[in-house]
N, C-alpha and C. Protein backbone atom coordinates (compact mmCIF):
# COMPACT_ATOMS: atom_id res chain seq x y z
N UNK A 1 -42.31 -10.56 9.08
CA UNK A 1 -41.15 -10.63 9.93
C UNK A 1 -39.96 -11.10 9.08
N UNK A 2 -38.68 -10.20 9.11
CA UNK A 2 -37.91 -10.50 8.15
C UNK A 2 -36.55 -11.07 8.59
N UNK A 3 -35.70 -11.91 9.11
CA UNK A 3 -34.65 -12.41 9.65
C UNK A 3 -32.95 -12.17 8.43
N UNK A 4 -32.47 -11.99 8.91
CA UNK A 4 -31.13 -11.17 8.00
C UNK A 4 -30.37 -13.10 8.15
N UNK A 5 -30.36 -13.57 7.14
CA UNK A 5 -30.28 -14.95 6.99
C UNK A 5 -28.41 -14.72 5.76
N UNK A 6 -28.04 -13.96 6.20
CA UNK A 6 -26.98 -13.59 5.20
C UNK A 6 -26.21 -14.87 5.22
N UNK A 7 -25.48 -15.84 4.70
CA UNK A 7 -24.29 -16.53 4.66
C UNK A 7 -23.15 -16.37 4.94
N UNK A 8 -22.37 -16.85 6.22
CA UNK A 8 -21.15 -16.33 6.71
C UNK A 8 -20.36 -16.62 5.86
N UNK A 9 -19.55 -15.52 5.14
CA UNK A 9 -18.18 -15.77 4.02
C UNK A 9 -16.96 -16.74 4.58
N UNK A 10 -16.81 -17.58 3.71
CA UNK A 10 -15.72 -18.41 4.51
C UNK A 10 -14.37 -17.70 4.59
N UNK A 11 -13.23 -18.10 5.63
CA UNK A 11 -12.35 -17.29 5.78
C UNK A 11 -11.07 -16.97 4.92
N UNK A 12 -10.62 -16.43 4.36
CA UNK A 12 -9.89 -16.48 3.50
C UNK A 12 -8.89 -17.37 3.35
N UNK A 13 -8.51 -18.41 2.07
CA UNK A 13 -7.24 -19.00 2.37
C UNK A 13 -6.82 -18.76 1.19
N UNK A 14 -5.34 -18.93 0.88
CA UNK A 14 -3.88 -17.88 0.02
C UNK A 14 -2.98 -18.99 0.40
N UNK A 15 -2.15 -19.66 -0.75
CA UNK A 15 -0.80 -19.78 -0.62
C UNK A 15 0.12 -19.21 -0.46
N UNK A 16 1.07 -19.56 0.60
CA UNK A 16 2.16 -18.71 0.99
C UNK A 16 3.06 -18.74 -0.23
N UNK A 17 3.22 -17.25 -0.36
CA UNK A 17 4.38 -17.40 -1.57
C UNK A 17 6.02 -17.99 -0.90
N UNK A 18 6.58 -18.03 -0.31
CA UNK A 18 7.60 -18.29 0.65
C UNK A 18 7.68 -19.81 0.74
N UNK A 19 6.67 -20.28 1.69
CA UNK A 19 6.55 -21.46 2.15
C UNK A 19 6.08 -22.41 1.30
N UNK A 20 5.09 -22.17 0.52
CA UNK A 20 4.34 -22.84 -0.35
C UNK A 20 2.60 -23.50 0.64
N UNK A 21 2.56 -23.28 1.91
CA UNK A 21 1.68 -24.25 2.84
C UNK A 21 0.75 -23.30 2.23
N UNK A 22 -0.19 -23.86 2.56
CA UNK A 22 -1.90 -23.10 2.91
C UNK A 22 -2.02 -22.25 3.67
N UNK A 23 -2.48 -21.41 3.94
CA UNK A 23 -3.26 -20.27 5.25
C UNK A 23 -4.61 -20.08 5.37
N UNK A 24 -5.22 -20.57 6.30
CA UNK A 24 -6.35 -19.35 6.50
C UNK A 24 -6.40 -18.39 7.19
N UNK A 25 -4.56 -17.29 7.56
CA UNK A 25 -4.33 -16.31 7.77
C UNK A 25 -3.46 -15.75 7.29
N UNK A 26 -4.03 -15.10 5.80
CA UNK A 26 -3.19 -14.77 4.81
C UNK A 26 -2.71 -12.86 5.39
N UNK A 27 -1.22 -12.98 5.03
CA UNK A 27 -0.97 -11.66 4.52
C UNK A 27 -0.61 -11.11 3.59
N UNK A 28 -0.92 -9.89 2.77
CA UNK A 28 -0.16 -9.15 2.05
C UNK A 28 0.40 -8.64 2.06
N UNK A 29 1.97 -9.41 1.05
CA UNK A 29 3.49 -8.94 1.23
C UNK A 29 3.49 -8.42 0.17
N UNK A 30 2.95 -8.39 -0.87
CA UNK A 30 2.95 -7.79 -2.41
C UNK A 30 2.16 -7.68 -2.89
N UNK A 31 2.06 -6.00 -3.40
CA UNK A 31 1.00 -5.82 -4.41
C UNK A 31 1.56 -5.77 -5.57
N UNK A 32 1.16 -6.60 -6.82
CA UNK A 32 1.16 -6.51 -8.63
C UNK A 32 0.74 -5.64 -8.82
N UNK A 33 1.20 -4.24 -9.41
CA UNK A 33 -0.08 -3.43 -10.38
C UNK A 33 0.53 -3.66 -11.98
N UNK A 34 -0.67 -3.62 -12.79
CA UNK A 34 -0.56 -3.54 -14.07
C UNK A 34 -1.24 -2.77 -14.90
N UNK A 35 -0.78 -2.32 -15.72
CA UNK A 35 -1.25 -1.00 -16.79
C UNK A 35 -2.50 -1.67 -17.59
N UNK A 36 -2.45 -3.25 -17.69
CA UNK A 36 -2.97 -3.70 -19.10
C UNK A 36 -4.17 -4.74 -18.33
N UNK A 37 -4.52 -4.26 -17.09
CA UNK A 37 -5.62 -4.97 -16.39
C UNK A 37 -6.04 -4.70 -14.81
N UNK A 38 -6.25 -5.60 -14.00
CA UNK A 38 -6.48 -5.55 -12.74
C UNK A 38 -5.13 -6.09 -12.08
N UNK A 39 -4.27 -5.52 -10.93
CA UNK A 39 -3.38 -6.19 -10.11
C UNK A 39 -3.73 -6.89 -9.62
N UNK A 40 -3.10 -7.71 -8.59
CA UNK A 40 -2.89 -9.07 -7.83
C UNK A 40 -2.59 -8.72 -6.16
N UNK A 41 -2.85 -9.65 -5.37
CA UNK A 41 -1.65 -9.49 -4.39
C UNK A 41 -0.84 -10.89 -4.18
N UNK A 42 -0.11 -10.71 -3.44
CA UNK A 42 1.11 -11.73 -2.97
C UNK A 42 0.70 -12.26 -1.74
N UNK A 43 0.91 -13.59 -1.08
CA UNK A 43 0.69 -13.35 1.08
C UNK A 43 1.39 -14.55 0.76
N UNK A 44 1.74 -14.32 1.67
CA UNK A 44 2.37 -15.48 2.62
C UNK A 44 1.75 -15.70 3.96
N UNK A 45 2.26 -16.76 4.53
CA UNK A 45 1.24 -16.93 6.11
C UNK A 45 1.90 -16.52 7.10
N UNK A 46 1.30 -16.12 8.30
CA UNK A 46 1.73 -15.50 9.27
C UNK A 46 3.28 -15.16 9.89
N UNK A 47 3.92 -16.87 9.88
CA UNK A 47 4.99 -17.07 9.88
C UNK A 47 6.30 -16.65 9.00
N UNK A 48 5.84 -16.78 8.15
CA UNK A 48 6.86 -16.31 6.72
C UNK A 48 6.93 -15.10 6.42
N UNK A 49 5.89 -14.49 7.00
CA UNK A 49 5.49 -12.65 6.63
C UNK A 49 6.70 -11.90 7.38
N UNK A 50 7.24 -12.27 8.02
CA UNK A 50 8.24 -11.11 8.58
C UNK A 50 9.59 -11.35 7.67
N UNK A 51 9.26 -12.04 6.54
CA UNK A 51 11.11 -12.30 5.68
C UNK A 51 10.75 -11.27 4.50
N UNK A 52 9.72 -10.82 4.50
CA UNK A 52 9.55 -9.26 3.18
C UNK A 52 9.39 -7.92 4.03
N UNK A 53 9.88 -7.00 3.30
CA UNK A 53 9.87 -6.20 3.58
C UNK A 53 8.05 -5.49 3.85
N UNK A 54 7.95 -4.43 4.13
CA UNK A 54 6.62 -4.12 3.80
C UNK A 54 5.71 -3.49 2.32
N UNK A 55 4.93 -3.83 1.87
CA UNK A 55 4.09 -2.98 0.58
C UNK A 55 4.71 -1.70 0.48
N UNK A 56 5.43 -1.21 -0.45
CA UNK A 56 5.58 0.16 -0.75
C UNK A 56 4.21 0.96 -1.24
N UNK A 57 3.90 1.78 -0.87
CA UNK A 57 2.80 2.55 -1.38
C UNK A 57 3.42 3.48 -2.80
N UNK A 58 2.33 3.06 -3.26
CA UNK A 58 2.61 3.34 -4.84
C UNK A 58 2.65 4.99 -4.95
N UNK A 59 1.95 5.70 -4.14
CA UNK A 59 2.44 7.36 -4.24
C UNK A 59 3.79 7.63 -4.30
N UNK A 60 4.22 7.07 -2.94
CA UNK A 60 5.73 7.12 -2.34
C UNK A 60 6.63 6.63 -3.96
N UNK A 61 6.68 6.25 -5.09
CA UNK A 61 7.12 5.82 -5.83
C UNK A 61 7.48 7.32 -6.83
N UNK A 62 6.30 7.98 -6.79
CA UNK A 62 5.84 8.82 -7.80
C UNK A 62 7.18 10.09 -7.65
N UNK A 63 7.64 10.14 -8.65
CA UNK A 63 8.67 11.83 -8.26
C UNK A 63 7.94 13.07 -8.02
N UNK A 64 8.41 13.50 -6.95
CA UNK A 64 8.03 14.89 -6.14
C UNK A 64 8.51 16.42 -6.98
N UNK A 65 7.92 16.46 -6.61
CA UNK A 65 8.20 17.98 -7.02
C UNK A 65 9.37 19.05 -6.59
């Protein structure tokens, strides 16, 4: 008899880039990409999240044809 005993992941917490407080309801206001590794993201907490704009999607960047 086998019981699924998994460990609940704790909830995420992120310094607000803005505020500087703690969250354990982070958002992402910015994504880092970099050529010379792995990107990052940015959050701020719930409150502070509406003073950035939104993530540009990195396609939308790319010149069209």
């Amino acid at each position: 008899m086998s019981h699924d005993r998994s460990p609940e992941l704790p909830p995420p917490v992120r310094m607000c880039v803005r505020c500087e407080r703690i969250t354990d309801d982070p958002v992402v206001v910015h994504e880092v990409h970099s050529a010379s590794g792995p990107g990052w993201n940015v959050y701020a907490c719930r409150g502070c999240a509406s003073h950035f704009p939104p993530p540009a999607d990195v396609f939308d960047l790319l010149p069209g044809d």
